[in-house]
N, C-alpha and C. Protein backbone atom coordinates (compact mmCIF):
# COMPACT_ATOMS: atom_id res chain seq x y z
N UNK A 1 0.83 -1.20 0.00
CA UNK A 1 0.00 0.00 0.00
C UNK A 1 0.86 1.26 0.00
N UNK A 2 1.99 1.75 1.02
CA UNK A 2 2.49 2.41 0.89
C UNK A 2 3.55 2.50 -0.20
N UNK A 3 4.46 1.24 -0.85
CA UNK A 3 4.41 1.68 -2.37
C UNK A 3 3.85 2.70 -3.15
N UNK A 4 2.55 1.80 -3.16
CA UNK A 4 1.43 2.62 -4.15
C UNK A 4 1.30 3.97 -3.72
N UNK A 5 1.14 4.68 -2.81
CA UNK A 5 1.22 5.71 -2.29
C UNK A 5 2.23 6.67 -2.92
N UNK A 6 3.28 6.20 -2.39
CA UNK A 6 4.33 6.74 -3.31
C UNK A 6 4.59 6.84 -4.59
N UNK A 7 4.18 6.06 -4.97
CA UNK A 7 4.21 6.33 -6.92
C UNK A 7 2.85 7.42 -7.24
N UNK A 8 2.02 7.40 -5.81
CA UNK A 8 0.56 8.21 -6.72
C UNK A 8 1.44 9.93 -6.39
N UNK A 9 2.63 9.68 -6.01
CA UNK A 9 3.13 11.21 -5.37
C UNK A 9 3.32 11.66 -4.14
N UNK A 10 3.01 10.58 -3.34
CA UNK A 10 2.87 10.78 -1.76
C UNK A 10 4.47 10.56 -1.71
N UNK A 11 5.05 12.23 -0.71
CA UNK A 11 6.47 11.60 -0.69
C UNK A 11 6.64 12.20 1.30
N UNK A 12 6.03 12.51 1.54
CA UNK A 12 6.58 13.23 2.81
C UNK A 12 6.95 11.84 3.74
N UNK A 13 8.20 11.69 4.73
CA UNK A 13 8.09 10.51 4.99
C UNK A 13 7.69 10.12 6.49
N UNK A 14 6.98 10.94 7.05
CA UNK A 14 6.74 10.53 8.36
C UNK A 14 5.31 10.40 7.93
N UNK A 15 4.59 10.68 6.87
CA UNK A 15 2.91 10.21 6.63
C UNK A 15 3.68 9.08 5.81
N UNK A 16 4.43 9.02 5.09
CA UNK A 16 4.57 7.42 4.77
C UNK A 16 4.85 6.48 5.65
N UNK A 17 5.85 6.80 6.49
CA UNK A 17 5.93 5.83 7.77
C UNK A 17 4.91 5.58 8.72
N UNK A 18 4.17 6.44 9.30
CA UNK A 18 2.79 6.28 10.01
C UNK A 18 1.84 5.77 9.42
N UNK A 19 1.60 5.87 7.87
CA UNK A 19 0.96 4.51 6.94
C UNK A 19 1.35 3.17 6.90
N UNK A 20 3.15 3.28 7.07
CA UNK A 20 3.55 1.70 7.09
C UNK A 20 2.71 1.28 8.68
N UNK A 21 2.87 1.87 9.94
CA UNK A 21 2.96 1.62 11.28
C UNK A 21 1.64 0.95 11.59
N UNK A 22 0.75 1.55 10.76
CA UNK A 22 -1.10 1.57 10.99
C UNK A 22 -1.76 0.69 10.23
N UNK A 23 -2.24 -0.40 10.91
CA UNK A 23 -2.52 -1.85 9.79
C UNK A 23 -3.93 -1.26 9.99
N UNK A 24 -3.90 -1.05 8.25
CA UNK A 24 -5.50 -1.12 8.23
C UNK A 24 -6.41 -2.01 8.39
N UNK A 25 -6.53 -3.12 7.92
CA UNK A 25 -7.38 -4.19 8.13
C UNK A 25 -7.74 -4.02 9.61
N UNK A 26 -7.14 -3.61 10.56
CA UNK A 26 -7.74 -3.69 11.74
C UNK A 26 -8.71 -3.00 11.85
N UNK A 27 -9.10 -1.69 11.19
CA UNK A 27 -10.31 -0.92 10.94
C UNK A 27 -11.58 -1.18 9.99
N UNK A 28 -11.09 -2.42 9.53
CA UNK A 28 -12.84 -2.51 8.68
C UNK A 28 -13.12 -4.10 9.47
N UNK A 29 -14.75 -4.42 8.64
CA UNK A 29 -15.29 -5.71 9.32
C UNK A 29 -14.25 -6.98 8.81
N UNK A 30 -14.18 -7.80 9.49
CA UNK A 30 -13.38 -9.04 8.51
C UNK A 30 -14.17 -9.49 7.19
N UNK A 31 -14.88 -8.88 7.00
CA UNK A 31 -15.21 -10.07 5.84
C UNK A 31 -14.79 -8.79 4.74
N UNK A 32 -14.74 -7.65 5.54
CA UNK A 32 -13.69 -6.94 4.07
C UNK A 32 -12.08 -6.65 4.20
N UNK A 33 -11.63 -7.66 5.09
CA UNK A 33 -9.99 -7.44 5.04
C UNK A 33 -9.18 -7.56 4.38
N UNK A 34 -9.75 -8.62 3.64
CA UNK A 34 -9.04 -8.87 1.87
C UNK A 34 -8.97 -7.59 1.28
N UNK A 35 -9.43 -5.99 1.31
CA UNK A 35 -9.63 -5.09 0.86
C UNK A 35 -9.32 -4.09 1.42
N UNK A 36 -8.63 -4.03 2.53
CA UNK A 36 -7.80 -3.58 3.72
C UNK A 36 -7.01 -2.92 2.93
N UNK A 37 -6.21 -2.89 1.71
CA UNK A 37 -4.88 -2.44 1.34
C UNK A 37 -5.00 -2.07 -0.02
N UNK A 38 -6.32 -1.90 -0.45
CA UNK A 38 -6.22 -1.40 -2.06
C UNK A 38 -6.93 -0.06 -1.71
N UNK A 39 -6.80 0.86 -2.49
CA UNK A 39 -6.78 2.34 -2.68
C UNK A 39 -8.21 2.27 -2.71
N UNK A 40 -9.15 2.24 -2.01
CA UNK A 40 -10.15 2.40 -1.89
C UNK A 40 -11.03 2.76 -0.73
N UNK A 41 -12.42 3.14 -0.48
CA UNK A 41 -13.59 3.62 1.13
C UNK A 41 -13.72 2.02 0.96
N UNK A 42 -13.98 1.95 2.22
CA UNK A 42 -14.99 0.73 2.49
C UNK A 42 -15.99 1.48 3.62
N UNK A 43 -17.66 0.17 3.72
CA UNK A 43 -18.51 1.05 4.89
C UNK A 43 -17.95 0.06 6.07
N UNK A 44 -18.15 1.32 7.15
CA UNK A 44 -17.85 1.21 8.37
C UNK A 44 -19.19 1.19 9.16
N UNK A 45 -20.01 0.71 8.40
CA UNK A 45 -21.96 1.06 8.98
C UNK A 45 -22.26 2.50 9.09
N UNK A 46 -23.39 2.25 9.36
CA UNK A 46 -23.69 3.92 9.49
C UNK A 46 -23.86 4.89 8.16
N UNK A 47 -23.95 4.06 7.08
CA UNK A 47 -23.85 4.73 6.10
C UNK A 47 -22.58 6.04 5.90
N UNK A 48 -21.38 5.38 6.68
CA UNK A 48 -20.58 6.07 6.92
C UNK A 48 -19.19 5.12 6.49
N UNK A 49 -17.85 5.80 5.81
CA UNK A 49 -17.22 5.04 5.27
C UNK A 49 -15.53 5.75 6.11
N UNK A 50 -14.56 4.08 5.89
CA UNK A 50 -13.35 4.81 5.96
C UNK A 50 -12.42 5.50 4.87
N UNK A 51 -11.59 6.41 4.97
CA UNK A 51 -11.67 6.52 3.61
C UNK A 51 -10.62 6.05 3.36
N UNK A 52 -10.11 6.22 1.26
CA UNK A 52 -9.15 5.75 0.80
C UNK A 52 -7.54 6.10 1.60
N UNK A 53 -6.70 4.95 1.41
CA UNK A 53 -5.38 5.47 2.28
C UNK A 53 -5.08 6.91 1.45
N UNK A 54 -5.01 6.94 0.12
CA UNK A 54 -4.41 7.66 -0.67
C UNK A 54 -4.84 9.37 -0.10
N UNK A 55 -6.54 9.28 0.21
CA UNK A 55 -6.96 10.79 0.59
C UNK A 55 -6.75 11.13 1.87
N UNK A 56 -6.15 9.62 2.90
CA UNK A 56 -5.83 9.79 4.07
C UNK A 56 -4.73 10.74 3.84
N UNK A 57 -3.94 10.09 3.24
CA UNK A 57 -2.12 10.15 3.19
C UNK A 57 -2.12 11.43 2.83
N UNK A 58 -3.12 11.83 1.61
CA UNK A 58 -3.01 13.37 1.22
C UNK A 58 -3.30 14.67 1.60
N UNK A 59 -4.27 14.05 2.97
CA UNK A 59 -4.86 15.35 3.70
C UNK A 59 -3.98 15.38 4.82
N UNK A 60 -3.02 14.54 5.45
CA UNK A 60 -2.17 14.05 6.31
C UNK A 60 -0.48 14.78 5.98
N UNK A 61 -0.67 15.16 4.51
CA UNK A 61 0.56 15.13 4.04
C UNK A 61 0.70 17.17 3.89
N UNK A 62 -0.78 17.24 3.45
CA UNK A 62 -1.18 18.84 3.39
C UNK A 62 -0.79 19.18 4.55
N UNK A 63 -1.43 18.71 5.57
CA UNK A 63 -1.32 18.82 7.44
C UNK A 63 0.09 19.50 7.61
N UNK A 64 0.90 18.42 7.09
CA UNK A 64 2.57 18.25 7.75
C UNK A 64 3.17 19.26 7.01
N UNK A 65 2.75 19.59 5.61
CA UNK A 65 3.71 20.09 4.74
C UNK A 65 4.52 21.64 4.92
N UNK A 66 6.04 21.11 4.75
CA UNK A 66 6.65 22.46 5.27
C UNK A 66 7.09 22.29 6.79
N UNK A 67 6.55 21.45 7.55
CA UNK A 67 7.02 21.52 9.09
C UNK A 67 8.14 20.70 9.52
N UNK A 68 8.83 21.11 10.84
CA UNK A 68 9.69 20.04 11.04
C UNK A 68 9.01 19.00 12.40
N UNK A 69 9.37 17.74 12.12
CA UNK A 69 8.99 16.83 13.57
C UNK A 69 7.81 16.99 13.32
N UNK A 70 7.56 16.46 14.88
CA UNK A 70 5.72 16.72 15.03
C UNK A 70 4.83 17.63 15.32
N UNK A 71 3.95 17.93 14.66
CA UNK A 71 3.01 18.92 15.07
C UNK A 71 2.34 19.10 16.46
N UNK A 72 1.86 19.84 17.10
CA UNK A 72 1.33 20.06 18.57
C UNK A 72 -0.08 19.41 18.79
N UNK A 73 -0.85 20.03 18.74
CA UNK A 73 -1.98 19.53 18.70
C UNK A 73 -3.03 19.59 17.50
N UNK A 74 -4.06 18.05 17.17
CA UNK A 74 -4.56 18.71 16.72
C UNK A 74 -6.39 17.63 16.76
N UNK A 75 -7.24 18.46 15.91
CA UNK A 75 -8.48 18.16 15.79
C UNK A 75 -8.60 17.44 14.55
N UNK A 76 -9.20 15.88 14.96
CA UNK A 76 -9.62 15.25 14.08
C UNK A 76 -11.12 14.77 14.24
N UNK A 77 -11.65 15.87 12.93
CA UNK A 77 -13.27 15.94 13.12
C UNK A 77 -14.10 14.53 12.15
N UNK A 78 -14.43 14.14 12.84
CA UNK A 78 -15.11 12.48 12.21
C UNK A 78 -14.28 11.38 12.71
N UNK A 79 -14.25 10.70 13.50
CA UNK A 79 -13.51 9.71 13.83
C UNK A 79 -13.53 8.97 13.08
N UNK A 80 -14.73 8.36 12.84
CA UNK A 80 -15.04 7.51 11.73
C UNK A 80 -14.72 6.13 12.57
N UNK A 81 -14.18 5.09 12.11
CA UNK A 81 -13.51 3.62 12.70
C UNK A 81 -12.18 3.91 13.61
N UNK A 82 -11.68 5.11 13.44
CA UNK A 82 -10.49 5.23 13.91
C UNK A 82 -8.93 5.37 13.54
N UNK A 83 -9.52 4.92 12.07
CA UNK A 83 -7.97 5.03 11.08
C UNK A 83 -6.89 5.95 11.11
N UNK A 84 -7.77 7.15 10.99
CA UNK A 84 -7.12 8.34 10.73
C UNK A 84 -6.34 8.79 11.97
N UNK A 85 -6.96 8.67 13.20
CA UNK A 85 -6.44 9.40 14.54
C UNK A 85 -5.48 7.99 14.71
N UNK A 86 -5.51 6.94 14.81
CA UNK A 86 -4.18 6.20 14.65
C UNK A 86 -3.41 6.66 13.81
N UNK A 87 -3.15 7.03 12.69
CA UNK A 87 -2.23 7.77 11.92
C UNK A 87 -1.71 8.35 12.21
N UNK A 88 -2.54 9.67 12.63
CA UNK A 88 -2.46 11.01 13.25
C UNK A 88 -1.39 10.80 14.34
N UNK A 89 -1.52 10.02 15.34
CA UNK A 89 -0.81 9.68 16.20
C UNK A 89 0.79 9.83 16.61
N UNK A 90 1.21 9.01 14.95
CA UNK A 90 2.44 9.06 14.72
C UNK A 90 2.96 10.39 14.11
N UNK A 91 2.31 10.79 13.78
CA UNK A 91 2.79 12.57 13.60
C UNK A 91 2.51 13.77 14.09
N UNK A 92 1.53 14.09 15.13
CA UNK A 92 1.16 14.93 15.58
C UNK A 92 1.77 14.52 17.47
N UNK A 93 1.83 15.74 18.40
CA UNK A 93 1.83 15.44 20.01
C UNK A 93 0.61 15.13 20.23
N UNK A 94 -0.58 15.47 19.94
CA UNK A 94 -1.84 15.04 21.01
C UNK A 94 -2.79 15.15 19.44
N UNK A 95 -3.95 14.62 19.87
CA UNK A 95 -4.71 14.27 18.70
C UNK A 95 -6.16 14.29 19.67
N UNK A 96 -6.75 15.38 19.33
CA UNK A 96 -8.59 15.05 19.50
C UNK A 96 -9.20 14.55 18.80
N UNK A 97 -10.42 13.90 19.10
CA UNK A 97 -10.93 13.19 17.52
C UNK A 97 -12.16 13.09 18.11
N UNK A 98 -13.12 13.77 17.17
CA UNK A 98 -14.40 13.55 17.61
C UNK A 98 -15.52 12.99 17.09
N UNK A 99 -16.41 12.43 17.49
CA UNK A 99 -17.50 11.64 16.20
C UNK A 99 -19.13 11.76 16.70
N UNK A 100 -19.87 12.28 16.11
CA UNK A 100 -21.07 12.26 16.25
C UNK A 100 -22.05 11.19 16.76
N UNK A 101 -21.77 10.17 16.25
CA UNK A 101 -22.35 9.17 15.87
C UNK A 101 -21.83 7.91 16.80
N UNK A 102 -22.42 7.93 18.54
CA UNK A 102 -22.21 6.50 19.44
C UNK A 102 -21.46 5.59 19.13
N UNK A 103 -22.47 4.93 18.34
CA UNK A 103 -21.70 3.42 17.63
C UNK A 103 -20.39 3.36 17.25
N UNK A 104 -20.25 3.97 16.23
CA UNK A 104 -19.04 4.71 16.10
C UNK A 104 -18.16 4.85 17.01
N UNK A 105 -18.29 5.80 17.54
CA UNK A 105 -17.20 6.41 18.56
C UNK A 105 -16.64 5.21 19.33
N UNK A 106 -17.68 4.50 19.99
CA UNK A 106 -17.93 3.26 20.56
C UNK A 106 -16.77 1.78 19.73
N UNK A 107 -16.83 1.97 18.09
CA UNK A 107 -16.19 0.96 17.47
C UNK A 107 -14.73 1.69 17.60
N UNK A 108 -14.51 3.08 17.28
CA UNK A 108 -13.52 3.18 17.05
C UNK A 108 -12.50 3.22 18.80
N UNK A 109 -13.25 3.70 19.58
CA UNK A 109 -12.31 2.96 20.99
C UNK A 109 -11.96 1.65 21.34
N UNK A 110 -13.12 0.34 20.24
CA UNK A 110 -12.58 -0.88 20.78
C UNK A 110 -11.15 -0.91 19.92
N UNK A 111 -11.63 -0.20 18.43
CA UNK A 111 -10.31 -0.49 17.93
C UNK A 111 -9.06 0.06 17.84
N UNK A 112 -8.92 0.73 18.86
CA UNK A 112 -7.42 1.66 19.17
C UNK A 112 -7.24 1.24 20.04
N UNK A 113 -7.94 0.44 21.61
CA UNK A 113 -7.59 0.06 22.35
C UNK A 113 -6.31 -0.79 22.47
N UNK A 114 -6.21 -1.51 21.68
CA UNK A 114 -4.99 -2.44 21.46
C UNK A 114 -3.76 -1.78 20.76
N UNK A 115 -3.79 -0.64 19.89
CA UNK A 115 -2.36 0.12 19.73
C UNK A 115 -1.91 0.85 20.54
N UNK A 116 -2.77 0.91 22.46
CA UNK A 116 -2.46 2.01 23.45
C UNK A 116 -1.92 3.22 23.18
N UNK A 117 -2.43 3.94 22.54
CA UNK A 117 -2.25 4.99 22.14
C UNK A 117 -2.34 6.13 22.99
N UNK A 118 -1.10 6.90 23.86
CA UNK A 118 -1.47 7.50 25.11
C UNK A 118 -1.49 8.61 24.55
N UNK A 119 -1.58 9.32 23.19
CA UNK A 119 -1.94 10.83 22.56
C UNK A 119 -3.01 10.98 21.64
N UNK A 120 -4.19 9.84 22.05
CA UNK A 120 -5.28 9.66 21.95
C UNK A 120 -6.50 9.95 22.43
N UNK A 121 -7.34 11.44 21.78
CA UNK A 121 -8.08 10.92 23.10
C UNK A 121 -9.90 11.11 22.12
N UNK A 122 -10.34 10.29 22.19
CA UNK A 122 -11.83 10.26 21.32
C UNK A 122 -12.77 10.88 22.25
N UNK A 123 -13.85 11.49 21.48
CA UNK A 123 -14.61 12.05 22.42
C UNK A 123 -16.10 11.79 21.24
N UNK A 124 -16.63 11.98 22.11
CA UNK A 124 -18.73 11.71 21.67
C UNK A 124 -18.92 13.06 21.75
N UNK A 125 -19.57 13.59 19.94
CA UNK A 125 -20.09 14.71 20.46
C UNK A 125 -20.20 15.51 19.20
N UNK A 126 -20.58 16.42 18.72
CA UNK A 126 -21.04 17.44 17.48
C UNK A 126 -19.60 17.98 16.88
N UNK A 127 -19.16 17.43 16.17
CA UNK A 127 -18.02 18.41 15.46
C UNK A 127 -17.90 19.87 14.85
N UNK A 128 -19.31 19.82 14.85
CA UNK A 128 -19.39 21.03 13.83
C UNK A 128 -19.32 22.30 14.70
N UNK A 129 -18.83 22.31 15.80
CA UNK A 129 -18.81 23.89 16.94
C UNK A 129 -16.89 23.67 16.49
N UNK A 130 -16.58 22.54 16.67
CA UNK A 130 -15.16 21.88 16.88
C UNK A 130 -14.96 21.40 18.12
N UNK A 131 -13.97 22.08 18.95
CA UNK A 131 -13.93 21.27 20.45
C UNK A 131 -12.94 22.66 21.28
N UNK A 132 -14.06 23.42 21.33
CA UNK A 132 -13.07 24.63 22.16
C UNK A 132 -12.03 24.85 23.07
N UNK A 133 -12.42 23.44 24.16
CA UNK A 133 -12.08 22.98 25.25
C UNK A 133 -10.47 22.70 25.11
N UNK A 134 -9.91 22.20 23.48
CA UNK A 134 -9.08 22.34 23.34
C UNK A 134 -7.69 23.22 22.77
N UNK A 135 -8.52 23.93 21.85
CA UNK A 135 -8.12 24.99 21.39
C UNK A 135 -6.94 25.80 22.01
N UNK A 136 -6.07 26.34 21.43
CA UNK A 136 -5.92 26.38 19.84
C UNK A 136 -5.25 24.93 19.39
N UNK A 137 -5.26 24.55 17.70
CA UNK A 137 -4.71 23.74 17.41
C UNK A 137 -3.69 24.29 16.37
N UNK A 138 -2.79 23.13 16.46
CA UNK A 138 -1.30 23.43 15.42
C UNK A 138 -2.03 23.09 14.12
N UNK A 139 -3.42 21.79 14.04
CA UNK A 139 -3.45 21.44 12.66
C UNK A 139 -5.30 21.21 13.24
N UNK A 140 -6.33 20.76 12.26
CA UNK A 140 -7.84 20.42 12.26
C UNK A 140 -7.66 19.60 10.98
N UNK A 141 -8.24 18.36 11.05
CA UNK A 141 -8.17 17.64 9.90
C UNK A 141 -9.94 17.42 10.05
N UNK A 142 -10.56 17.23 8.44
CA UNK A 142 -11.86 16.65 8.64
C UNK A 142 -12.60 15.87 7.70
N UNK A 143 -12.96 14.33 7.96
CA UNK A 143 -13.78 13.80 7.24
C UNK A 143 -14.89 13.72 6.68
N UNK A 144 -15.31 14.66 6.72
CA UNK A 144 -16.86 15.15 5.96
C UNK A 144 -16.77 16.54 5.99
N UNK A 145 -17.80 16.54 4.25
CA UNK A 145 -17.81 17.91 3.85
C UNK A 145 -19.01 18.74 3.93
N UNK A 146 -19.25 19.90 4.04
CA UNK A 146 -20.25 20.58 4.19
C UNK A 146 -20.36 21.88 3.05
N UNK A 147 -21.26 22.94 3.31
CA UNK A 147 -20.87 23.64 2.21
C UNK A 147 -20.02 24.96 2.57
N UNK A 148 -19.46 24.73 3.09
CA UNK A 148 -18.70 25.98 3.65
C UNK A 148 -17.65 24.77 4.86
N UNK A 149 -16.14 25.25 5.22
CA UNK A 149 -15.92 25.31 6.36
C UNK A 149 -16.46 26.15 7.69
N UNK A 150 -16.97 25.57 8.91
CA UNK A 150 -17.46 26.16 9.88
C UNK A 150 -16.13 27.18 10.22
N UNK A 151 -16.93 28.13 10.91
CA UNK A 151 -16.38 29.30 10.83
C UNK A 151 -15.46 28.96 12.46
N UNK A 152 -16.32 28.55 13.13
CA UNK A 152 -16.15 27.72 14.94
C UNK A 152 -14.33 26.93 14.03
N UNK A 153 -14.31 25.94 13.25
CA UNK A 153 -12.89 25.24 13.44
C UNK A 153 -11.93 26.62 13.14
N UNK A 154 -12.00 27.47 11.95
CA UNK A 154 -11.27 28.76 11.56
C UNK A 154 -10.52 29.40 12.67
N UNK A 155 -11.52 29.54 13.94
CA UNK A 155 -11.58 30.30 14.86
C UNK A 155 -10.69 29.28 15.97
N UNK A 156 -10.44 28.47 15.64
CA UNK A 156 -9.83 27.32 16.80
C UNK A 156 -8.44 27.24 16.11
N UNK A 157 -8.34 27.60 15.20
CA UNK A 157 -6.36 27.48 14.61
C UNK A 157 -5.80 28.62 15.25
N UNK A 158 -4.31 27.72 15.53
CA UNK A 158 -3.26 28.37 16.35
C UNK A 158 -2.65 29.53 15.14
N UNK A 159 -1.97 30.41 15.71
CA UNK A 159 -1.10 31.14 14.37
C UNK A 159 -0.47 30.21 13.93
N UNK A 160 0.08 30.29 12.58
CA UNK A 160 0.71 29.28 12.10
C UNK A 160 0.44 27.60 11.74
N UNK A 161 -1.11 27.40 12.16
CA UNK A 161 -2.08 26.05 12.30
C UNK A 161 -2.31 26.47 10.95
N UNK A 162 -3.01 25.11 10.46
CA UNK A 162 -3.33 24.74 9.25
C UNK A 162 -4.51 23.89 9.48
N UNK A 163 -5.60 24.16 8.52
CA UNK A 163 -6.82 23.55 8.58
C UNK A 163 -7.05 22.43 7.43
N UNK A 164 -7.34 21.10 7.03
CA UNK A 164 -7.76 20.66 5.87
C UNK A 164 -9.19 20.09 6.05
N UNK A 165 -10.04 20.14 5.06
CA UNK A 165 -11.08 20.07 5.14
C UNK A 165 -11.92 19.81 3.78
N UNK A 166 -12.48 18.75 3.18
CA UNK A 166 -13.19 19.04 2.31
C UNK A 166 -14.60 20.40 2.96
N UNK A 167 -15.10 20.71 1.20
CA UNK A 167 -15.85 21.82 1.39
C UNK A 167 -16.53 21.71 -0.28
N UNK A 168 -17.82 22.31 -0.11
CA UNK A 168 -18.29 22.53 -1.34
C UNK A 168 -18.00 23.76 -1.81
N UNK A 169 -17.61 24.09 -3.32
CA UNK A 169 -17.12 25.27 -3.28
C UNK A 169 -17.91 26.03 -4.39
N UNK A 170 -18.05 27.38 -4.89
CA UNK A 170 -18.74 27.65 -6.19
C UNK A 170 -19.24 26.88 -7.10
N UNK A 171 -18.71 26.29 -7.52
CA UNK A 171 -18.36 25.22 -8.42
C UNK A 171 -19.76 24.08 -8.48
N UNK A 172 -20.03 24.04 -7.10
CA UNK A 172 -21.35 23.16 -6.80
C UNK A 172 -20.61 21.66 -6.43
N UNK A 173 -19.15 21.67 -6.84
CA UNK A 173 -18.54 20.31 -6.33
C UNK A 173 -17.53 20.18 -4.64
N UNK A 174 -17.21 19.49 -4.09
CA UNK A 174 -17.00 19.53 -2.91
C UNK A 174 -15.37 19.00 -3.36
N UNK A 175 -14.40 20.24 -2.58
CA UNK A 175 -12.86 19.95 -3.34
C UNK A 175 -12.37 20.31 -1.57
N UNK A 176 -10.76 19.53 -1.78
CA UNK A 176 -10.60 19.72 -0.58
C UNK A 176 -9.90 21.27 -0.62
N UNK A 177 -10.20 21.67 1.11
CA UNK A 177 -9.62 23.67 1.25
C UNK A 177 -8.22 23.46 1.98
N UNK A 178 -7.69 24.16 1.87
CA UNK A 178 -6.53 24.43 3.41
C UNK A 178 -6.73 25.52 3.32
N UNK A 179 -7.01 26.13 4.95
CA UNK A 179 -6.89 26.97 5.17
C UNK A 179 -5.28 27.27 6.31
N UNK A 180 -4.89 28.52 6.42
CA UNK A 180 -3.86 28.46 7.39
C UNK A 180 -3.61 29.88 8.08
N UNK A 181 -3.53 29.95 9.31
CA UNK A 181 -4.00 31.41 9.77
C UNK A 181 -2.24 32.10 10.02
N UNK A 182 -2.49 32.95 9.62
CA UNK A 182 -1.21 33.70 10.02
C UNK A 182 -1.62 34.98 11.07
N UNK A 183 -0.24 35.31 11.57
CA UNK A 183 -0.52 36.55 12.56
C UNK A 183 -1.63 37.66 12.35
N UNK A 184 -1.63 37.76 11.13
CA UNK A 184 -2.15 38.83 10.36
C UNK A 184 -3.33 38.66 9.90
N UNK A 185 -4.31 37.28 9.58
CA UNK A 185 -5.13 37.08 8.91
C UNK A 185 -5.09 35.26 8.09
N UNK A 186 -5.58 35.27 7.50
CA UNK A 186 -5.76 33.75 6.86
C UNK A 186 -5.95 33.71 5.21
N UNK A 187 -4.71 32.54 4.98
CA UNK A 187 -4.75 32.41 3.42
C UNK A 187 -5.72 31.15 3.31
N UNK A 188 -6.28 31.11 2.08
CA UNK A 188 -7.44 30.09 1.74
C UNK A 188 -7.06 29.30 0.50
N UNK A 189 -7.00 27.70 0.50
CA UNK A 189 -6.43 27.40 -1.06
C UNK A 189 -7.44 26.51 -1.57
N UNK A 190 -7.75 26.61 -2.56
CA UNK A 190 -8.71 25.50 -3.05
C UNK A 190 -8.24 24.39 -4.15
N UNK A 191 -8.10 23.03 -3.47
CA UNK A 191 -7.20 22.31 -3.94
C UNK A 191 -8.39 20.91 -4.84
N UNK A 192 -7.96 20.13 -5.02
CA UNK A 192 -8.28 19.16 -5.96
C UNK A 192 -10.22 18.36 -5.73
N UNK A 193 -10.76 18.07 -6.72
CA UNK A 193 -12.17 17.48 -6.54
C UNK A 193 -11.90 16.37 -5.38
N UNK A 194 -12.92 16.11 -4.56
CA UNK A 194 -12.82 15.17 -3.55
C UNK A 194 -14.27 14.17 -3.43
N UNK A 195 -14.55 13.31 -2.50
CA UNK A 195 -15.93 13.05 -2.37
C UNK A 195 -15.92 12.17 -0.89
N UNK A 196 -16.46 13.00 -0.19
CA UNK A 196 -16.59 12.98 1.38
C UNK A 196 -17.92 12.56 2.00
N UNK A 197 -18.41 11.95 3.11
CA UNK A 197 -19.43 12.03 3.54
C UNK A 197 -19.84 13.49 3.90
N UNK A 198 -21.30 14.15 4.02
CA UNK A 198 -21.72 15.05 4.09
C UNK A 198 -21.54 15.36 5.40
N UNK A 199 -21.14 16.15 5.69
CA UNK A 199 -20.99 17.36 7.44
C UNK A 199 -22.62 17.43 7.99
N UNK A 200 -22.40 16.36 9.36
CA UNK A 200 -23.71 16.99 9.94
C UNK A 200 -23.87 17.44 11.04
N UNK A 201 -24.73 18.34 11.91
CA UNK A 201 -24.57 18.63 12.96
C UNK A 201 -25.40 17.54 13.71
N UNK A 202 -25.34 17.95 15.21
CA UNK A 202 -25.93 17.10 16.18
C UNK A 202 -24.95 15.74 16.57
N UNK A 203 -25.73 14.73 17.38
CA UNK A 203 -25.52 13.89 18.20
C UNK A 203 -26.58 12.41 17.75
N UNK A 204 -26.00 11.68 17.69
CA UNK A 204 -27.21 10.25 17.25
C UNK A 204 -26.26 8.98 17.59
């Protein structure tokens, strides 16, 4: 997998190494583990999916890009199964990760439990305010798109933090953004077509 990664252009090497570290198959059901390692979502129930390593690796790679070592803290909005904040792990100091959706939240603590992950910490609860409590962050990563970035994560980057996020944009298509705040104000980039689960608010 991480091969493939690398030939699609993925070169930064601490998101390549934290891809080697993070066995996916441990995040989907067994009867799709055979499928654990090809460039593809699988569902995680919930009408909710994990996503491809490749858009992992690339929103992971946006995150890092330009920095040295590890990043400080940061917000990972959608937990989803857990993939991503295991990732996250290996490159960031502390990692929030939040998920709407019980079950969920619920699957993705059985399945980190066993990589003891002590810069882990999942939480139950509405992503879409973000998680103030922790604020500011060095980085906000997020698995679902909405039509706008919330203005609440914007407002939670550290100077010098970096936001990635799919977003729907003019266009009527949903591409991923970085945003990144400087002393002064915030640059906005609008980067490549994407296809995300939809951003929702609330608790279920």
């Amino acid at each position: 997998m991480v091969r493939k990664l690398q030939a699609q252009g993925v070169s930064h090497p601490g998101v390549l190494a934290a891809m080697q570290a993070v066995e996916r198959h441990r995040f989907v059901d067994t009867a799709l583990a055979n499928q654990a390692y090809e460039d593809t979502s699988l569902p995680i129930g919930l009408g909710q999916t994990i996503s491809k390593p490749s858009v992992v690796a690339r929103m992971l790679e946006l995150l890092c890009q330009g920095r040295e070592g590890r990043i400080g803290r940061v917000l990972d909005i959608g937990t989803g199964c857990g993939y991503q904040a295991a990732v996250l792990s290996h490159l960031v100091q502390e990692v929030y990760s939040i998920e709407r959706l019980r079950a969920l939240h619920e699957k993705a603590r059985d399945n980190l439990r066993a990589f003891r992950l002590a810069n882990v910490h999942l939480l139950f609860g509405d992503g879409m305010p973000g998680y103030p409590q922790g604020a500011p962050y060095a980085g906000i990563v997020a698995a679902a798109g909405g039509n706008d970035v919330p203005q609440a994560w914007i407002e939670q980057l550290a100077v010098g933090g970096r936001l990635v996020a799919p977003a729907v944009t003019d266009s009527g298509q949903q591409h991923l953004i970085v945003i990144e705040r400087h002393a002064h104000g915030f640059t906005r980039s609008v980067l490549e077509p994407v296809l995300f689960v939809p951003l929702k608010s609330g608790v279920s």
